[in-house]
C-alpha atoms as a PDB file:
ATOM      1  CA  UNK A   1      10.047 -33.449  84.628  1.00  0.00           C
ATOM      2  CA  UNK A   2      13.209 -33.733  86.046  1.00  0.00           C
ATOM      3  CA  UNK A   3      12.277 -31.115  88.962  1.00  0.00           C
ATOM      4  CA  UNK A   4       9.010 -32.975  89.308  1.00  0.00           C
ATOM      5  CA  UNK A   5      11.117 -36.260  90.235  1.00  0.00           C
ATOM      6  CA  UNK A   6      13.980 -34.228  92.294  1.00  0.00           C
ATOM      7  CA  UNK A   7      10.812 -32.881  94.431  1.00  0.00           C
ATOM      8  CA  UNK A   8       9.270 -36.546  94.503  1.00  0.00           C
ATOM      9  CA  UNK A   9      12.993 -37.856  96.095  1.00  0.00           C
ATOM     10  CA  UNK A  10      13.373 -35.238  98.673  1.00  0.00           C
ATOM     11  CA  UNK A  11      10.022 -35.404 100.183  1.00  0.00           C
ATOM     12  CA  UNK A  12      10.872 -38.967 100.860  1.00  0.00           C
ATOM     13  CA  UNK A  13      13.331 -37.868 102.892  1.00  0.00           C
ATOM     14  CA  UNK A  14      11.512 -35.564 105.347  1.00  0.00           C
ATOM     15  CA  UNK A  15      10.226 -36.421 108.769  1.00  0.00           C
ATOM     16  CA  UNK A  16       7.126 -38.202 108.523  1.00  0.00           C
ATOM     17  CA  UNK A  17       6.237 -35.203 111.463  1.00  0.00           C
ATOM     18  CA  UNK A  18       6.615 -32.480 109.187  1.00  0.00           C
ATOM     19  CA  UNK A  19       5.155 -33.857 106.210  1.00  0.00           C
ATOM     20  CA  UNK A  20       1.968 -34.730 108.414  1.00  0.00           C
ATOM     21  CA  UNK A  21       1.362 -30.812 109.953  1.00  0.00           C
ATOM     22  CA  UNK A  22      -0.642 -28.600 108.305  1.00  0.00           C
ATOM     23  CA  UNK A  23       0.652 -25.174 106.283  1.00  0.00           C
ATOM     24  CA  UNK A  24      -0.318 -23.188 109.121  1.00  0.00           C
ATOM     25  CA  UNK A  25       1.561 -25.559 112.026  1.00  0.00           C
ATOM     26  CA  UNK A  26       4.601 -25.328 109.593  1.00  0.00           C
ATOM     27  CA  UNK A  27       4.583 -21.437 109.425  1.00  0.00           C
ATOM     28  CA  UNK A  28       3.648 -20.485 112.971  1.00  0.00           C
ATOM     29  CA  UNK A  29       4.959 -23.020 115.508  1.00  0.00           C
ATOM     30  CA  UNK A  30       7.612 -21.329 117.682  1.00  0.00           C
ATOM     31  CA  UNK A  31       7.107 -22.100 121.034  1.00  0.00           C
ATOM     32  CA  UNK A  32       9.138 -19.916 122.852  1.00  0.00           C
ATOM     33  CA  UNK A  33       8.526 -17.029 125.350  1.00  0.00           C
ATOM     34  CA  UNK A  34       7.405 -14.629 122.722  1.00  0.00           C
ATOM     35  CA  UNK A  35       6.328 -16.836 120.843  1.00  0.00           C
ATOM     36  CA  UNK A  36       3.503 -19.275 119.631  1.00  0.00           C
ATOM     37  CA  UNK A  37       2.591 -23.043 119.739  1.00  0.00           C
ATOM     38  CA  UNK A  38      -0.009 -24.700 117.360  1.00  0.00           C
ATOM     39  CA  UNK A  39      -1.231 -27.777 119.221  1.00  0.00           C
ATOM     40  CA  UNK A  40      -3.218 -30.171 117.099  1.00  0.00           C
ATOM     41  CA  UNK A  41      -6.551 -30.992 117.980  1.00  0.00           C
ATOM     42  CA  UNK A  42      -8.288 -33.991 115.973  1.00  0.00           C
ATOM     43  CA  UNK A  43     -10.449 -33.559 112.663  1.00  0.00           C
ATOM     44  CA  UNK A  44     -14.259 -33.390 114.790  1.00  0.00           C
ATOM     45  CA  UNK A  45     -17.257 -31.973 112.635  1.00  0.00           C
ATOM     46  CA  UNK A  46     -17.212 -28.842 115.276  1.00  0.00           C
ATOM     47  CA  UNK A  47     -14.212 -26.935 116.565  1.00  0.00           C
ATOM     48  CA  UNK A  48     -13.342 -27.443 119.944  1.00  0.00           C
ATOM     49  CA  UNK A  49     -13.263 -24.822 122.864  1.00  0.00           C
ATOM     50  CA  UNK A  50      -9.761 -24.001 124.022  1.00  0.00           C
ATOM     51  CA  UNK A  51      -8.482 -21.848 126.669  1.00  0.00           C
ATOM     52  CA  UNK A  52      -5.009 -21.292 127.774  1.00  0.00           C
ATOM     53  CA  UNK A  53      -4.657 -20.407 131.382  1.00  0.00           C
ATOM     54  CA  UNK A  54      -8.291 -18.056 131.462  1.00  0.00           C
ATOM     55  CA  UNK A  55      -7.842 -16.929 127.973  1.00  0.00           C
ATOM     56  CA  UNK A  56      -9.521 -18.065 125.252  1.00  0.00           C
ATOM     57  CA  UNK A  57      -7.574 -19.489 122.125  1.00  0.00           C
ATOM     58  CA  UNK A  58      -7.828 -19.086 119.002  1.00  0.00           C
ATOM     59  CA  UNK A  59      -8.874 -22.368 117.513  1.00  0.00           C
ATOM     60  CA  UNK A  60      -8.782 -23.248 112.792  1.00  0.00           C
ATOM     61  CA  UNK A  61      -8.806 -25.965 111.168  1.00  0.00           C
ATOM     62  CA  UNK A  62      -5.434 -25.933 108.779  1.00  0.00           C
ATOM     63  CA  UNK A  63      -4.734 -27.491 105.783  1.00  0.00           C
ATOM     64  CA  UNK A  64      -4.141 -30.840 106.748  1.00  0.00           C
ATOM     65  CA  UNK A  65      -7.616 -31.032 107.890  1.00  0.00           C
ATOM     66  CA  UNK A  66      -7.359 -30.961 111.256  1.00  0.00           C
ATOM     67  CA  UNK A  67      -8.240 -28.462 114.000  1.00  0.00           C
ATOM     68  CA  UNK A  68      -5.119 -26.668 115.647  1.00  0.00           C
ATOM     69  CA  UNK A  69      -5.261 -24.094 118.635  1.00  0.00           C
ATOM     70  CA  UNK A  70      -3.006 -21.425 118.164  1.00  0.00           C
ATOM     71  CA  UNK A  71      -1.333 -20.129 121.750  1.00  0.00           C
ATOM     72  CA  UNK A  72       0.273 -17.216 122.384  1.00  0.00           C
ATOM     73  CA  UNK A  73       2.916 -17.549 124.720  1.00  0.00           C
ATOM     74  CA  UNK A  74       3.541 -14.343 126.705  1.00  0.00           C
ATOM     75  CA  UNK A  75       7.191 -13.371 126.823  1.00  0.00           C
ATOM     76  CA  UNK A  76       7.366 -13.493 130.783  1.00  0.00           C
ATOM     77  CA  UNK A  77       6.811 -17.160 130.511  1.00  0.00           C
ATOM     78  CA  UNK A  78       9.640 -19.370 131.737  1.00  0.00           C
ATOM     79  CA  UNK A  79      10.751 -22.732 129.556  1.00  0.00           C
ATOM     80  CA  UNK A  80       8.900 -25.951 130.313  1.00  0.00           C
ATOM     81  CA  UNK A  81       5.729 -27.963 130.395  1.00  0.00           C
ATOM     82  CA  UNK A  82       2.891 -25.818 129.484  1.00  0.00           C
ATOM     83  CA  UNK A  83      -1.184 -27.203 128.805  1.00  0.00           C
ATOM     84  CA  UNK A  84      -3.986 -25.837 127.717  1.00  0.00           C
ATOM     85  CA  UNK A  85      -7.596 -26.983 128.140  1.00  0.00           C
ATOM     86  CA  UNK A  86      -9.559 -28.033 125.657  1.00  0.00           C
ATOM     87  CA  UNK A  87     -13.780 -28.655 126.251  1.00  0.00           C
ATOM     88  CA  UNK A  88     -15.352 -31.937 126.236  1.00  0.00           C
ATOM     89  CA  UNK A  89     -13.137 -35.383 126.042  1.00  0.00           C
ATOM     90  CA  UNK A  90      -9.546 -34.065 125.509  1.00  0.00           C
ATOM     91  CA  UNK A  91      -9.780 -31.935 128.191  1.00  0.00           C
ATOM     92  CA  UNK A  92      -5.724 -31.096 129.560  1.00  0.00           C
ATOM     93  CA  UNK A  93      -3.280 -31.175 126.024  1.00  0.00           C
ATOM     94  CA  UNK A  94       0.128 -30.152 127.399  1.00  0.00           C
ATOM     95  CA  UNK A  95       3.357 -28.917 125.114  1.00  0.00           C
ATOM     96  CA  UNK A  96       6.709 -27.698 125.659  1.00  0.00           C
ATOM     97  CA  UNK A  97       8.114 -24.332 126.114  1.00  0.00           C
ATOM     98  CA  UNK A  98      11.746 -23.740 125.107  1.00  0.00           C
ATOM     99  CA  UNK A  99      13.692 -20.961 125.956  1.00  0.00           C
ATOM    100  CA  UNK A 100      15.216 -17.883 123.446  1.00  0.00           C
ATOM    101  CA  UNK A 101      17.454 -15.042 124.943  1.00  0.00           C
ATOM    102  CA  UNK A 102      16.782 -11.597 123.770  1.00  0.00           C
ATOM    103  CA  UNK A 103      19.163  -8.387 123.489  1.00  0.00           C
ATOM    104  CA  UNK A 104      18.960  -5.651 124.896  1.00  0.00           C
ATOM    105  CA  UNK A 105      18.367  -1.763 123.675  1.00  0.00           C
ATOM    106  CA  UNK A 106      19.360   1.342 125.455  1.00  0.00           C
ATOM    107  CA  UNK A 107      17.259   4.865 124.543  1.00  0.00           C
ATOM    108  CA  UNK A 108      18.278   8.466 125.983  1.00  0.00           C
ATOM    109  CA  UNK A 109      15.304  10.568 126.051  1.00  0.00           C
ATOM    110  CA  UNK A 110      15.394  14.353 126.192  1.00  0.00           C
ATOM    111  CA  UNK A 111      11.689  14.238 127.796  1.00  0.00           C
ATOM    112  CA  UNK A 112      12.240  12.993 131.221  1.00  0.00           C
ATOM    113  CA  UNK A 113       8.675  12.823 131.962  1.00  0.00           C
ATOM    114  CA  UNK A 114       8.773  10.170 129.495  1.00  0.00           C
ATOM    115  CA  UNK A 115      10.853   7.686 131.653  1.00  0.00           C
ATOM    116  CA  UNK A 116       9.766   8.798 135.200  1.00  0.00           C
ATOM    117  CA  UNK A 117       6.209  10.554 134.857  1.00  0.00           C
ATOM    118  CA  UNK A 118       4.587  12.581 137.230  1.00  0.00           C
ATOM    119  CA  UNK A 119       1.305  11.235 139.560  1.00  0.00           C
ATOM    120  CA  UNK A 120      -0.723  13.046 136.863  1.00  0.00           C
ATOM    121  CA  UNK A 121       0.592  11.299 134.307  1.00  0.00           C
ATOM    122  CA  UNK A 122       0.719   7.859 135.781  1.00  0.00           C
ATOM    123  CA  UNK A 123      -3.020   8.054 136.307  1.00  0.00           C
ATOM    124  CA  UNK A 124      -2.940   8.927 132.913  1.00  0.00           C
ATOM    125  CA  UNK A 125      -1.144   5.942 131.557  1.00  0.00           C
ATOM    126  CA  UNK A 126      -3.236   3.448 134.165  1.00  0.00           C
ATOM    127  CA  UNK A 127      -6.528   4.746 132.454  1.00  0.00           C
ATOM    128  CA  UNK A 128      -5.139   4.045 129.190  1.00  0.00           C
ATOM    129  CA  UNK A 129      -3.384   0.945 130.195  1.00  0.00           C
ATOM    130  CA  UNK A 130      -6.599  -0.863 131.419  1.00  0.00           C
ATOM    131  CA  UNK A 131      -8.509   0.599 127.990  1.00  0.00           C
ATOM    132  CA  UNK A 132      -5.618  -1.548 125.935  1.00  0.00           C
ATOM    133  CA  UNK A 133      -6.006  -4.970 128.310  1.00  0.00           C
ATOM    134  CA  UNK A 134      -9.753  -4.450 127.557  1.00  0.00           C
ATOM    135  CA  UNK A 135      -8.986  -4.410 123.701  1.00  0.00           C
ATOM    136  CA  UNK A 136      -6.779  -7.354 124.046  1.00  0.00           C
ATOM    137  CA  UNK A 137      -8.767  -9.661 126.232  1.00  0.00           C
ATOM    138  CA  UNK A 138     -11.893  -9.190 123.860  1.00  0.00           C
ATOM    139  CA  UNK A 139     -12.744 -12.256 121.749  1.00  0.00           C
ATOM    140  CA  UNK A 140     -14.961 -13.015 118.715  1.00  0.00           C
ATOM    141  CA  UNK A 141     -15.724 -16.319 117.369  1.00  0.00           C
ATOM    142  CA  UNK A 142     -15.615 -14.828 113.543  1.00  0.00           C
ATOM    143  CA  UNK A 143     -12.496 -14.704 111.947  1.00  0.00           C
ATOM    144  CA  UNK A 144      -9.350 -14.375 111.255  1.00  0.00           C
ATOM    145  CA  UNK A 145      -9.599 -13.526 107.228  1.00  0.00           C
ATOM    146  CA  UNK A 146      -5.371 -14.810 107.238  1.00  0.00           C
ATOM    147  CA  UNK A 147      -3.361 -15.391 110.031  1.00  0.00           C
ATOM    148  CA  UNK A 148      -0.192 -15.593 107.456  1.00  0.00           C
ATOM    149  CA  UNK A 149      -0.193 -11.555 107.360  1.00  0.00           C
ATOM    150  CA  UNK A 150       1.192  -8.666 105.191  1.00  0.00           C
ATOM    151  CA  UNK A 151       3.475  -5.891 106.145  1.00  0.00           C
ATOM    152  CA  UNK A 152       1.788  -3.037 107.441  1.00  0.00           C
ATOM    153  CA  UNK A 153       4.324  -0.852 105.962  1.00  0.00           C
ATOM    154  CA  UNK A 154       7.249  -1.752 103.668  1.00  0.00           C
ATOM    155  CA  UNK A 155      11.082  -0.940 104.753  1.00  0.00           C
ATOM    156  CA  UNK A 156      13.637  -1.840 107.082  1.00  0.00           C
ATOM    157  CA  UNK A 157      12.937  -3.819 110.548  1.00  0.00           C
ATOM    158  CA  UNK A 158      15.010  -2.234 113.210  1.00  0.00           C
ATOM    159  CA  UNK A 159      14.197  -2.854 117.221  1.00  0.00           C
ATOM    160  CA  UNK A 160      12.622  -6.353 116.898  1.00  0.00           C
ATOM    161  CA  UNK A 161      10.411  -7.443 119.479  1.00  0.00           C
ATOM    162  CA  UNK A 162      11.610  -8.750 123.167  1.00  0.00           C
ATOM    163  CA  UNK A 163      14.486  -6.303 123.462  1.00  0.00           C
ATOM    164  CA  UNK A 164      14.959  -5.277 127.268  1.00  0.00           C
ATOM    165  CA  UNK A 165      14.955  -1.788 126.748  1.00  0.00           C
ATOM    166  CA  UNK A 166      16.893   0.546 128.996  1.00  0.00           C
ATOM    167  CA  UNK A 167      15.566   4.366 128.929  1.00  0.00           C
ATOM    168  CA  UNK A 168      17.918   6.797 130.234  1.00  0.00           C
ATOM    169  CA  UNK A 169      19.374   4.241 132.192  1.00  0.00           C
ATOM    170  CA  UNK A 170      16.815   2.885 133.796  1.00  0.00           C
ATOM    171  CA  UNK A 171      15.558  -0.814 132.614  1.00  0.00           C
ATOM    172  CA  UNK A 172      11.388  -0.598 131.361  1.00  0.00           C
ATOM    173  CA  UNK A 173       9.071  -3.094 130.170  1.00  0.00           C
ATOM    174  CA  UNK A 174      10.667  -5.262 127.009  1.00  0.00           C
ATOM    175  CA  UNK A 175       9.782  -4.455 123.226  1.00  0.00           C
ATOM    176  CA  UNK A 176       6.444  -6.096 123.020  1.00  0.00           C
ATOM    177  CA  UNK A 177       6.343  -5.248 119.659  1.00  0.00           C
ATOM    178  CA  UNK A 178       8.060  -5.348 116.281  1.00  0.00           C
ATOM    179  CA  UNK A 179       9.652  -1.614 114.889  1.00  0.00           C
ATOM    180  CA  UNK A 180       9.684  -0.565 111.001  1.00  0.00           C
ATOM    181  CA  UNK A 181      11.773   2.242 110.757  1.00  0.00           C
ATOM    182  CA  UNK A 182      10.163   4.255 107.549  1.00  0.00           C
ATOM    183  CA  UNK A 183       9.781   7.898 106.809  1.00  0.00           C
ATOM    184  CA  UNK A 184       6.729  10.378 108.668  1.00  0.00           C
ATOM    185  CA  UNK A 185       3.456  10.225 106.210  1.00  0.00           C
ATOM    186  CA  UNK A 186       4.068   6.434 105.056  1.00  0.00           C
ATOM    187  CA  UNK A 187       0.643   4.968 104.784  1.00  0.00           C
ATOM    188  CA  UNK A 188      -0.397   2.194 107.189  1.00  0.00           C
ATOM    189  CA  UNK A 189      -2.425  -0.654 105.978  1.00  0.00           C
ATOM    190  CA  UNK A 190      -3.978  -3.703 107.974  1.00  0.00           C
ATOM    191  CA  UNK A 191      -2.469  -6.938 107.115  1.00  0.00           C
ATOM    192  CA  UNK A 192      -6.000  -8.790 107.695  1.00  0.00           C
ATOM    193  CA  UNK A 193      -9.504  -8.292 107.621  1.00  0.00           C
ATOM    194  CA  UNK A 194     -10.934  -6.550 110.796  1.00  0.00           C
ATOM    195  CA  UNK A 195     -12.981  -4.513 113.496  1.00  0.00           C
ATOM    196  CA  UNK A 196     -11.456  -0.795 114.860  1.00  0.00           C
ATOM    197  CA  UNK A 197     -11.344  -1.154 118.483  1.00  0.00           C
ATOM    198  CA  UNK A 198      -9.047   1.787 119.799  1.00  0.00           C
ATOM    199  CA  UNK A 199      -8.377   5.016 117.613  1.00  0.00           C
ATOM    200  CA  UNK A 200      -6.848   7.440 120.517  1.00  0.00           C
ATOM    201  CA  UNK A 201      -3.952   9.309 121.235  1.00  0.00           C
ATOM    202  CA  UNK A 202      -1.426   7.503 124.590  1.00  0.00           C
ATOM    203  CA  UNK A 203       0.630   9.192 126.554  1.00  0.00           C
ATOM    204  CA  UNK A 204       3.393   6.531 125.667  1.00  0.00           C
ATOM    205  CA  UNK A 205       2.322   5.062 122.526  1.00  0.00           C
ATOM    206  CA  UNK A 206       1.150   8.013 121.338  1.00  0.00           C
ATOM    207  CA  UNK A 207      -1.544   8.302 118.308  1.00  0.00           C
ATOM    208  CA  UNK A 208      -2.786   4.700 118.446  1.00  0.00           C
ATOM    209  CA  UNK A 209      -5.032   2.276 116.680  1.00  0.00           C
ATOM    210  CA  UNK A 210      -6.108  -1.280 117.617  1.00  0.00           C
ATOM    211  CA  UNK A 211      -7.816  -3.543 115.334  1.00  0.00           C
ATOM    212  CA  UNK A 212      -9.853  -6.910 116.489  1.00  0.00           C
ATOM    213  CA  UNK A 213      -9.314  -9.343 113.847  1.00  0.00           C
ATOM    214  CA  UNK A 214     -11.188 -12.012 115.489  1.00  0.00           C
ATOM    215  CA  UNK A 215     -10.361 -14.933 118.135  1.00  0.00           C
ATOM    216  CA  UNK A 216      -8.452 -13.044 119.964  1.00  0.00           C
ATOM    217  CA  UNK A 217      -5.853 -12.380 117.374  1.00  0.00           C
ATOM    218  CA  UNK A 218      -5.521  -8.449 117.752  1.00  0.00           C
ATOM    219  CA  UNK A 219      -2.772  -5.958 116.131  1.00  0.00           C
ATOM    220  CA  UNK A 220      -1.983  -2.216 117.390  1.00  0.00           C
ATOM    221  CA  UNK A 221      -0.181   0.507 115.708  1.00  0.00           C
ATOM    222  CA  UNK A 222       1.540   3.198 117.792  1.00  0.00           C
ATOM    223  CA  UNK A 223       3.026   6.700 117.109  1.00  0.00           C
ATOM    224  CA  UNK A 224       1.157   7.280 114.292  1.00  0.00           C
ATOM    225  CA  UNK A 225       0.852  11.154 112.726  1.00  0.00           C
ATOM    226  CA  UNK A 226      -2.755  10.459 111.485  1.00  0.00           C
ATOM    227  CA  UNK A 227      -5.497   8.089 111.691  1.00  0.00           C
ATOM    228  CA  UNK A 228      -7.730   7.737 108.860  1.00  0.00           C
ATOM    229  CA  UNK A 229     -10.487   4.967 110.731  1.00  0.00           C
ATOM    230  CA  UNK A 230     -12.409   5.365 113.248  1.00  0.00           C
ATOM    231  CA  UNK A 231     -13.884   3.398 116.037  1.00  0.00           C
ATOM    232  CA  UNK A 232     -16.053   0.352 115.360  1.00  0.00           C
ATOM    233  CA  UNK A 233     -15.609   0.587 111.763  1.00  0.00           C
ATOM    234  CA  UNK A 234     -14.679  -2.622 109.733  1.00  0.00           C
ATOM    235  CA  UNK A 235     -12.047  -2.530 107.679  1.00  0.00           C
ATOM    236  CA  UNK A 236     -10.561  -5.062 104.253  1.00  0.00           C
ATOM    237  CA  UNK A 237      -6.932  -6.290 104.730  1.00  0.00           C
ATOM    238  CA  UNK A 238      -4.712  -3.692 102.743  1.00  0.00           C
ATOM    239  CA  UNK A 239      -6.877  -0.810 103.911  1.00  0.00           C
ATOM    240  CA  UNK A 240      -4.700   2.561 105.301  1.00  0.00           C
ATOM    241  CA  UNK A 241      -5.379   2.826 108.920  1.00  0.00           C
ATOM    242  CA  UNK A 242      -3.343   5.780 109.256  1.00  0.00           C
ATOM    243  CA  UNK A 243      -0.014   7.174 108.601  1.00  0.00           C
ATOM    244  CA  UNK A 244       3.187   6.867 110.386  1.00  0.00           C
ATOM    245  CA  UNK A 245       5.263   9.604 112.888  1.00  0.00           C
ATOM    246  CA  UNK A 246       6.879  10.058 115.903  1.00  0.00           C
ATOM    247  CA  UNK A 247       4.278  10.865 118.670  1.00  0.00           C
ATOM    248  CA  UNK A 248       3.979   9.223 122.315  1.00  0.00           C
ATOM    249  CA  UNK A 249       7.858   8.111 123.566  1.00  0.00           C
ATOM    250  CA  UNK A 250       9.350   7.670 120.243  1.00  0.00           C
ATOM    251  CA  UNK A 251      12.959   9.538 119.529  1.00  0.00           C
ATOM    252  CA  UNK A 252      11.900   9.935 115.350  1.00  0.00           C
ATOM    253  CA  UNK A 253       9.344   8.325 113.086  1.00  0.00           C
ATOM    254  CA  UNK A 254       8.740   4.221 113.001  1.00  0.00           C
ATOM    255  CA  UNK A 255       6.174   2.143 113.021  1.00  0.00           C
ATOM    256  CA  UNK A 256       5.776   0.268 116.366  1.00  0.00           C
ATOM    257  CA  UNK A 257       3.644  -3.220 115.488  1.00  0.00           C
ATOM    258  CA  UNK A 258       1.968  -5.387 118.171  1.00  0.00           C
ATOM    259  CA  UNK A 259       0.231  -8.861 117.650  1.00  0.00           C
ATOM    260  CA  UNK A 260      -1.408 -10.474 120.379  1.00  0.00           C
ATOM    261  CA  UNK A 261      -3.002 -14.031 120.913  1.00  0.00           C
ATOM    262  CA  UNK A 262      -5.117 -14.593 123.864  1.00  0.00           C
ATOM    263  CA  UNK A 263      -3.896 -11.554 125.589  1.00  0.00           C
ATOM    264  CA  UNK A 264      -0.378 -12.604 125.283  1.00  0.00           C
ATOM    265  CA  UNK A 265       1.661 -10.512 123.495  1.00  0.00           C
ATOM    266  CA  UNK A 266       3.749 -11.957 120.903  1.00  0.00           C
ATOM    267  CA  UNK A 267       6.464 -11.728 117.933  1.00  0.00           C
ATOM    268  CA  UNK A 268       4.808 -10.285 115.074  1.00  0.00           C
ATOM    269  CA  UNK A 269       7.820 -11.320 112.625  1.00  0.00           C
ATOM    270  CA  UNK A 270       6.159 -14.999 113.326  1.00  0.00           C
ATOM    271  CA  UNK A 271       3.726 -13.937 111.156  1.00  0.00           C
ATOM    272  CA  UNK A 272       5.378 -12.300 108.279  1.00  0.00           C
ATOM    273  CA  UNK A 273       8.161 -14.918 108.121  1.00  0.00           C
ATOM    274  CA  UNK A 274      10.645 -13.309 109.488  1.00  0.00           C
ATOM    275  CA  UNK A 275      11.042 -15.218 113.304  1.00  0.00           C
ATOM    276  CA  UNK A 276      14.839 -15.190 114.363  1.00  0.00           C
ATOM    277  CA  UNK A 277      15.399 -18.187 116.839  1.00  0.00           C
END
């Protein structure tokens, strides 16, 4: 009882703000570069249409009742005003970017090919490239099963996502993604319900596998040893996708994890609470 009335006192303190927002808004508001902003929308019958520069977003209704678009914010994006445009009466709903710094990471790789490829190669990677922005732009009104998501593997983080990654040297794209660094063989399992978009082997990413969990919400899985889906198959959160090892430009077995909203790809520790400001 006396818990029930230490609870009751608190709450009376909070924000009015935070008591108001939904479970969702509470768990997966970081707007940042990298990150993601839930923007409430209103309690209509129907859920609006949202789209975020030419992307569409994804768009739920949380627990508080009312709809919320949830906008990925690509990691390029500088701090400030940002909108988004939602159908019908609301149409422009603008919120704020702020700004996070991220580390950096330098990598020596013994295959040189791996940092500067040859022609051959680069036409390689384009092809492939263009196959992932595909997978990422595609949208499906069903879904997401749970946006609140489970580990694909269990065991220590190490590079976390939006690390400006020097290889050799020589400055690269930044982590887009979020690294578990656990032994060859561990099984891989999807954290949510979802469609198999991409089972193939990358030049950089090596043995790969996408999966389309619906509105645009979209995870990948790189330098795997093994798949065990396949293409177009549907798949049950907690299902093995495949098992994790070193191949594409990795320098010994992880897991490499990407999330992406709207194409923008963004921190997956958002969703497994585990965000570092």
């Amino acid at each position: 009882m006396q818990r029930v009335i230490a609870f009751f006192i608190l709450s009376l303190s909070w924000p009015a703000a935070v008591l108001a927002q939904g479970y969702m808004a509470r768990v997966l508001h970081h707007p940042v570069p990298g990150g993601v902003a839930v923007i409430p929308l209103g309690t209509a019958e129907q859920a609006p249409k949202v789209f975020y520069g030419k992307d569409r977003v994804m768009v739920l209704r949380d627990s508080d009742q009312q709809w919320i678009a949830v906008v990925g914010i690509d990691l390029k994006t500088a701090a400030g005003r940002r909108a988004i445009r939602v159908e019908g009466a609301q149409g422009e709903v603008g919120f704020q970017v702020g700004a996070k710094n991220y580390k950096s990471q330098h990598i020596t790789l013994k295959n040189k090919s791996q940092v500067n490829p040859d022609p051959e190669q680069v036409r390689r990677y384009e092809r492939e490239y263009k196959e992932q922005i595909d997978a990422y732009r595609r949208f499906r009104d069903a879904g997401p099963s749970n946006v609140v998501l489970d580990r694909p593997v269990t065991g220590r983080l190490s590079s976390p996502f939006g690390l400006r990654r020097f290889f050799n040297g020589e400055e690269r794209n930044a982590h887009s993604g979020l690294d578990f660094a656990v032994p060859a063989g561990t099984p891989v399992k999807a954290p949510a319900d979802g469609v198999v978009t991409i089972v193939a082997d990358y030049f950089f990413n090596g043995k790969t596998v996408f999966i389309d969990h619906g509105q645009g919400f979209i995870t990948m899985y790189c330098h795997l040893s093994a798949f065990q889906v396949r293409q177009g198959q549907e798949i049950q959160r907690g299902q093995v996708v495949g098992q994790v090892g070193a191949t594409g430009r990795a320098t010994g077995p992880h897991l490499h994890w990407n999330v992406s909203l709207n194409n923008a790809r963004v921190d997956p520790a958002i969703f497994i609470n585990a965000f570092q400001p």
